[in-house]
N, C-alpha and C. Protein backbone atom coordinates (compact mmCIF):
# COMPACT_ATOMS: atom_id res chain seq x y z
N UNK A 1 -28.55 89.38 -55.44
CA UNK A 1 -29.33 88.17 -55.46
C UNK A 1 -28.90 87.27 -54.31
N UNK A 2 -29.63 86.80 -53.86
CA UNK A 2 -29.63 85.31 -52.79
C UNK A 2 -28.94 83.94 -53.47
N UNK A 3 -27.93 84.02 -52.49
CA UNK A 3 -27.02 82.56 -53.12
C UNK A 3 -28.31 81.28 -52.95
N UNK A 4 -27.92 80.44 -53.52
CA UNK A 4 -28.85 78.91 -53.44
C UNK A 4 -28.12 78.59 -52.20
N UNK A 5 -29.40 77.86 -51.31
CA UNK A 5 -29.23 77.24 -50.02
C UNK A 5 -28.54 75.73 -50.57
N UNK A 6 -27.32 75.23 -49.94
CA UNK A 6 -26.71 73.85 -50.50
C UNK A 6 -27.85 72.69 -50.39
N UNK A 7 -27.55 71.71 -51.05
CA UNK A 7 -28.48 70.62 -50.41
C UNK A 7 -28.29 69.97 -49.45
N UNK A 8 -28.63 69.66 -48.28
CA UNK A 8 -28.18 68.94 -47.02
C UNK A 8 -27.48 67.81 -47.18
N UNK A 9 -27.63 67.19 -48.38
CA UNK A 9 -26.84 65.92 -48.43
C UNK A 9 -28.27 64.78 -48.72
N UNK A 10 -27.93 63.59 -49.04
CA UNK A 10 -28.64 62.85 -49.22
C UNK A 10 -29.62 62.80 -47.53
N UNK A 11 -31.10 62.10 -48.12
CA UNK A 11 -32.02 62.35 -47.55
C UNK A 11 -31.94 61.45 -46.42
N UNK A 12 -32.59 61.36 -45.04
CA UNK A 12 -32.37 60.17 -44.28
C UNK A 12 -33.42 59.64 -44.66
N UNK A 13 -32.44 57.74 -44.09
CA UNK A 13 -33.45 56.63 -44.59
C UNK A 13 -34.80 56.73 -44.10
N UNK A 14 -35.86 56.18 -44.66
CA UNK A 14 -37.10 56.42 -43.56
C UNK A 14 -37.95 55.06 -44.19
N UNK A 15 -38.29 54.19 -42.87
CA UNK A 15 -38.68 53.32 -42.25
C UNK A 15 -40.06 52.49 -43.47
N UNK A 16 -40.24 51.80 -44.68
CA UNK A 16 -41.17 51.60 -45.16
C UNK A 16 -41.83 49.91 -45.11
N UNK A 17 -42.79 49.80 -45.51
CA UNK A 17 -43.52 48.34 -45.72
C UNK A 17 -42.77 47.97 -46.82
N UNK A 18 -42.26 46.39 -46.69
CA UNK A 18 -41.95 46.27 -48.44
C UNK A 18 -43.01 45.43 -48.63
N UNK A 19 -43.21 45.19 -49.91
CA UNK A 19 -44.32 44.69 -50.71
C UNK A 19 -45.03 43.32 -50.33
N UNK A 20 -43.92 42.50 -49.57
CA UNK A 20 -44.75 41.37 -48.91
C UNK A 20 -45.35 41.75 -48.06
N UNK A 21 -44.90 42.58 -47.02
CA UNK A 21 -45.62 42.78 -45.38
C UNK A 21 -47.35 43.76 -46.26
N UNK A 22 -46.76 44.18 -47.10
CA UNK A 22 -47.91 45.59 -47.34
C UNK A 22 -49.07 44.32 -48.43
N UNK A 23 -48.62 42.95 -48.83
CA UNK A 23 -49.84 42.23 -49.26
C UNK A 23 -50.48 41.66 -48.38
N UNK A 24 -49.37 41.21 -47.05
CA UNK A 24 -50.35 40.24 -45.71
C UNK A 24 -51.13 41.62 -46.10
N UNK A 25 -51.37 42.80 -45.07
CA UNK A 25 -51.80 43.46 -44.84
C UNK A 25 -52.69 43.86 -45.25
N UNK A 26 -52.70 44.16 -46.77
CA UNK A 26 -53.68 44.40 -47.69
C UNK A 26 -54.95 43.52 -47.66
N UNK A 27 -54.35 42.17 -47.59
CA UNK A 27 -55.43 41.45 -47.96
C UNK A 27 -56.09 40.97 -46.82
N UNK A 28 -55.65 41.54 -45.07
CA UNK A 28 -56.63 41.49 -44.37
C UNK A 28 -57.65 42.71 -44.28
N UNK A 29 -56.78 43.82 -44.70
CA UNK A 29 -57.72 44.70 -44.98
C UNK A 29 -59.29 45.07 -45.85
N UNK A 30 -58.76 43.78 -46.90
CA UNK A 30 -59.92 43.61 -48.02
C UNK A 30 -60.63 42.67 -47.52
N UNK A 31 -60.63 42.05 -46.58
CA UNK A 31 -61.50 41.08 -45.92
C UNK A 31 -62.10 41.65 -45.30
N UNK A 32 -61.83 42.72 -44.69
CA UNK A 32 -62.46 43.38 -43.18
C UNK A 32 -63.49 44.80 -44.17
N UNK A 33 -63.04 44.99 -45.15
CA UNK A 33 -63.55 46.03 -45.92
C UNK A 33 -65.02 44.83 -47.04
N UNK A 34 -64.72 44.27 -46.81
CA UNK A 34 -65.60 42.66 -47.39
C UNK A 34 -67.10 42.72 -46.85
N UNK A 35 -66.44 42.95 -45.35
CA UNK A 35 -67.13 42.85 -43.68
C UNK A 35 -68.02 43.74 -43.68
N UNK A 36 -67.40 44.83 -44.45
CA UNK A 36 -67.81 46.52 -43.87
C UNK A 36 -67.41 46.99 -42.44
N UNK A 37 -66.64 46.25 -42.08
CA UNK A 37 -65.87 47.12 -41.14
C UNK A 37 -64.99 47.79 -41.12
N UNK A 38 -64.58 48.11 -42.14
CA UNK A 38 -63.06 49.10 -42.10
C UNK A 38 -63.59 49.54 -43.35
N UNK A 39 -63.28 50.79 -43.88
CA UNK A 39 -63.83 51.66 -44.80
C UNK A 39 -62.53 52.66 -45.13
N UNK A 40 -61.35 53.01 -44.89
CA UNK A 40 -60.47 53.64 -45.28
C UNK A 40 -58.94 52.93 -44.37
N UNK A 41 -57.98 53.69 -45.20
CA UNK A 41 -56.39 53.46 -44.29
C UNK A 41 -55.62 54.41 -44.86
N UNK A 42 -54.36 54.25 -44.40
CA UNK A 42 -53.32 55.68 -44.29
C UNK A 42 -52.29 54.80 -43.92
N UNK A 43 -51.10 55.27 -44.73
CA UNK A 43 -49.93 54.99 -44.57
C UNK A 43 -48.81 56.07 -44.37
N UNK A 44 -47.95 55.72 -43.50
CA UNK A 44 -47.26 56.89 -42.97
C UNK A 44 -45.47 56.37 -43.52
N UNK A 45 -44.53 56.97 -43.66
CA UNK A 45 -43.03 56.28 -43.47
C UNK A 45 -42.40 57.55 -43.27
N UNK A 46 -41.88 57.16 -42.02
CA UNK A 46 -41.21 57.94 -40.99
C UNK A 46 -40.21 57.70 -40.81
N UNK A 47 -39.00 58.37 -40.08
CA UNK A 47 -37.92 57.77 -40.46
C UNK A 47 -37.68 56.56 -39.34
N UNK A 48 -37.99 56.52 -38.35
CA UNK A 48 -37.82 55.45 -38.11
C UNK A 48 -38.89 54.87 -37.39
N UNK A 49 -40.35 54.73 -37.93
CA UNK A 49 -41.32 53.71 -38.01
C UNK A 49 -42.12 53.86 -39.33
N UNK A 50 -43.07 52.74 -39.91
CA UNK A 50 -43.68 52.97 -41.16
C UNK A 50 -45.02 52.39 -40.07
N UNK A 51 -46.07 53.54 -40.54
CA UNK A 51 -47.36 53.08 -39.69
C UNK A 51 -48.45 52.81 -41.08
N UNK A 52 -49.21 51.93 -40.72
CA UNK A 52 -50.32 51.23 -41.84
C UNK A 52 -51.69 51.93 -40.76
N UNK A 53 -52.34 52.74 -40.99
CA UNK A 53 -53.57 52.61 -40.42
C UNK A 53 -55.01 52.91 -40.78
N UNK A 54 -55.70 51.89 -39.95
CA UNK A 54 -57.03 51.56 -40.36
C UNK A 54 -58.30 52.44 -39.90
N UNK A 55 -59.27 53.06 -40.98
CA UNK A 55 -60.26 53.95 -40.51
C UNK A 55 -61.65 53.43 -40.62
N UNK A 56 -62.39 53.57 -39.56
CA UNK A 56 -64.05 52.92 -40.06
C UNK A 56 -64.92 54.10 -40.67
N UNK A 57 -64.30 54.83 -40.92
CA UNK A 57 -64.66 56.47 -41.67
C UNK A 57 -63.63 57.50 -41.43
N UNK A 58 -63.39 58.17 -42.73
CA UNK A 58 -62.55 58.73 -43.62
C UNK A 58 -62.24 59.82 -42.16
N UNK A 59 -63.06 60.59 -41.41
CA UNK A 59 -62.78 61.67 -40.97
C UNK A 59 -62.26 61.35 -38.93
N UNK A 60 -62.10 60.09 -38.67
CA UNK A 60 -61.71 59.66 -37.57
C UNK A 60 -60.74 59.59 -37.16
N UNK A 61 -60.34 59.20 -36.12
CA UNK A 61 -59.54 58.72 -35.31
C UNK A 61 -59.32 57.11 -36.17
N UNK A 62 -57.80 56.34 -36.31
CA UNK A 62 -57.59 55.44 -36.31
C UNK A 62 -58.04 54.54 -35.77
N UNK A 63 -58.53 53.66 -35.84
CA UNK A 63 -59.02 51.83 -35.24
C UNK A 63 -58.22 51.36 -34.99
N UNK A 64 -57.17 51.46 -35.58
CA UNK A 64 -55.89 50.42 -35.84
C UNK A 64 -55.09 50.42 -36.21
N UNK A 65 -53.77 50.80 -35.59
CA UNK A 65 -52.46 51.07 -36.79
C UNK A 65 -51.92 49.90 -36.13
N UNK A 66 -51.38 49.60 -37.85
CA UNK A 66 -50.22 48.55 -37.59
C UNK A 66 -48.74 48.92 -37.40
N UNK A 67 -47.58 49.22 -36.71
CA UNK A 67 -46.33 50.08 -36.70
C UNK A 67 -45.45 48.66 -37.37
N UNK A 68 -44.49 49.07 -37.72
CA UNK A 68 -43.28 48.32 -38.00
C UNK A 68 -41.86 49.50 -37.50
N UNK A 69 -41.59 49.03 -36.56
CA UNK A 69 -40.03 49.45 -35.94
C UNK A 69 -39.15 49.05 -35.84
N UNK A 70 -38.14 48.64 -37.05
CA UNK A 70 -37.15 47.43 -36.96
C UNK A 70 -35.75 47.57 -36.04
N UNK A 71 -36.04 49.06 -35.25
CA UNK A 71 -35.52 48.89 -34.27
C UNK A 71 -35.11 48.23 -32.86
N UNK A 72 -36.44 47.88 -32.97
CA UNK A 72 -37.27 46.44 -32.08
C UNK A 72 -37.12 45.50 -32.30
N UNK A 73 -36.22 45.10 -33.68
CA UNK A 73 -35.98 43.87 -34.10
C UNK A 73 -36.01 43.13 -32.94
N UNK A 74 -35.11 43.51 -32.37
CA UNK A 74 -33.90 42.23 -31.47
C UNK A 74 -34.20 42.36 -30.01
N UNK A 75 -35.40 43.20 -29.39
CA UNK A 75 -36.17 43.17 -28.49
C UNK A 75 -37.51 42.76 -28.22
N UNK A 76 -38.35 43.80 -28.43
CA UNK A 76 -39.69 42.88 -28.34
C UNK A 76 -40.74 42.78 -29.23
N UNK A 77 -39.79 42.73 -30.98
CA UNK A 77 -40.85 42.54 -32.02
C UNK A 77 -40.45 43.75 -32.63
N UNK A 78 -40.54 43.36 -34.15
CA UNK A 78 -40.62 45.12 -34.85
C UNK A 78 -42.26 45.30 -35.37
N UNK A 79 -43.12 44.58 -35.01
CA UNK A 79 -43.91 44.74 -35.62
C UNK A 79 -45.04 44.85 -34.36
N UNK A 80 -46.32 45.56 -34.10
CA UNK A 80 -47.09 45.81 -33.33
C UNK A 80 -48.09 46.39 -33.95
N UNK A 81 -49.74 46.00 -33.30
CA UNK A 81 -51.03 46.38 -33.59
C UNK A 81 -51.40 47.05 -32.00
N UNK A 82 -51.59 48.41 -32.81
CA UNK A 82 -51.93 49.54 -31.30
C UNK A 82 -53.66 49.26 -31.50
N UNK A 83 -54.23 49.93 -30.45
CA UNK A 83 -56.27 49.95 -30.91
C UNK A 83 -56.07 51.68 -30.58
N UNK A 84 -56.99 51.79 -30.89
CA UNK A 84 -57.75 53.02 -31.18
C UNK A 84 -57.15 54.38 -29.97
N UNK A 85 -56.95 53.65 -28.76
CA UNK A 85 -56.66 54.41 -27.02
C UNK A 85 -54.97 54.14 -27.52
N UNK A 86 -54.23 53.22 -28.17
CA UNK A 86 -53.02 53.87 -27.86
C UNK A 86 -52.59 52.11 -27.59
N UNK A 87 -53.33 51.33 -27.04
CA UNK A 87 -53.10 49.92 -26.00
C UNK A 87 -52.73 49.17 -27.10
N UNK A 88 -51.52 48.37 -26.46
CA UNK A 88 -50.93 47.57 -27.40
C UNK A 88 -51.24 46.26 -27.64
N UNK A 89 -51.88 45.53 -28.71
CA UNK A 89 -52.88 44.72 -28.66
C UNK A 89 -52.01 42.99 -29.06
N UNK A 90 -50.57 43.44 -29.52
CA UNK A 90 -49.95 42.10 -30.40
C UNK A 90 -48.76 42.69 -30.92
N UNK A 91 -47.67 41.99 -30.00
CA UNK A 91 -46.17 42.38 -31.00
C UNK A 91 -45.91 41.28 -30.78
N UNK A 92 -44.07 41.57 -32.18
CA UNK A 92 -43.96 39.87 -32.41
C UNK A 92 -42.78 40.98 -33.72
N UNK A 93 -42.19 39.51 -34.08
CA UNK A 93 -41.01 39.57 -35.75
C UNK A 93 -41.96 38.98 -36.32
N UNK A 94 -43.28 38.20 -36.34
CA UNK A 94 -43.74 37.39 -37.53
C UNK A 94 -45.23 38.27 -37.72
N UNK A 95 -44.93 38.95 -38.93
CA UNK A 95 -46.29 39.94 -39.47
C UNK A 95 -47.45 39.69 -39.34
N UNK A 96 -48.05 37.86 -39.79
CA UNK A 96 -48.72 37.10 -39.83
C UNK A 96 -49.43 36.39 -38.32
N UNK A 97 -48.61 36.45 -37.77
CA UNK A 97 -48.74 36.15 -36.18
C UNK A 97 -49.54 37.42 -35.62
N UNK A 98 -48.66 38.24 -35.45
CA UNK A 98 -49.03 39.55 -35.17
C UNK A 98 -50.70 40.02 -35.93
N UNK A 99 -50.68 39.71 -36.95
CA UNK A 99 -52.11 40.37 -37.41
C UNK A 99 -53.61 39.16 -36.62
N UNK A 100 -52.98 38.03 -36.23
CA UNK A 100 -53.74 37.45 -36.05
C UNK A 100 -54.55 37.98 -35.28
N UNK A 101 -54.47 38.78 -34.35
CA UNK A 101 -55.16 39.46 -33.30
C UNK A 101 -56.52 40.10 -33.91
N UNK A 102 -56.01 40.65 -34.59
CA UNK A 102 -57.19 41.31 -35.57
C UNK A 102 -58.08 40.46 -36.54
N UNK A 103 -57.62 39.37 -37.19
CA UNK A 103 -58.23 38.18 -37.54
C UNK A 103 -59.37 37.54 -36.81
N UNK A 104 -59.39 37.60 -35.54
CA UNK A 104 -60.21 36.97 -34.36
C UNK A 104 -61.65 37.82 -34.75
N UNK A 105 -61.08 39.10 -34.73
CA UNK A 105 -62.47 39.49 -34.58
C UNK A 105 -62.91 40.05 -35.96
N UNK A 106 -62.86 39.05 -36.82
CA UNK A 106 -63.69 39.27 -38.25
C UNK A 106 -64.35 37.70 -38.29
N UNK A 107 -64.07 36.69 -37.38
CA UNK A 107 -64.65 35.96 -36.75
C UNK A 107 -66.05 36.26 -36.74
N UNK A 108 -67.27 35.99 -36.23
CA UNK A 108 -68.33 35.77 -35.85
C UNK A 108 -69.61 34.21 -35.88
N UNK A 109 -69.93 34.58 -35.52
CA UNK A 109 -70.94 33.79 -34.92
C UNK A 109 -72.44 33.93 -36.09
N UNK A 110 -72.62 33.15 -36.73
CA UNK A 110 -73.96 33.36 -37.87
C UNK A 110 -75.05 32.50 -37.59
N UNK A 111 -75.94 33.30 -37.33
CA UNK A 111 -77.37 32.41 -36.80
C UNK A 111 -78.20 32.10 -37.80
């Protein structure tokens, strides 16, 4: 018989939203899903980034991920909104700041 493979040891940490950052978030999401502009999301936790991202249909390419890298703390933001190409649209430490970018354009103009 085949000995049991050991267990590697406890698991590495990996990178998540905690429950405040994941309500900002949420609840711009339910605004924009309000809109009908955003129609699905996906959450990723990696070990060292947790990605939030936004779909305007289930079978696409992302619109919008939000990353959190708290490796970045103490440089240029742990928090960043990529667009769709990759281009980095808003980093920053303040979640709320940072989402504002995306806030703008649920904005419009009503005739």
């Amino acid at each position: 018989m085949n000995a049991p493979t050991p267990f590697p040891g406890p698991a590495a940490a990996q990178v998540a939203f905690h429950r405040t950052e994941l309500a900002v978030i949420l609840s711009l999401y339910g605004r924009f899903v309000a809109a009908g502009e955003w129609r699905d999301y996906g959450i990723s936790h990696l070990k060292d980034v947790a990605v939030f991202s936004v779909f305007r249909r289930t079978a696409e390419h992302p619109m919008y991920r939000i990353e959190k890298r708290p490796a970045l703390r103490l440089k240029q933001g742990q928090y960043v909104v990529l667009g769709m190409e990759g281009q980095i649209l808003k980093r920053g430490n303040d979640l709320r700041q940072v989402l504002r970018v995306l806030e703008r354009k649920l904005i419009r103009v009503v005739d």
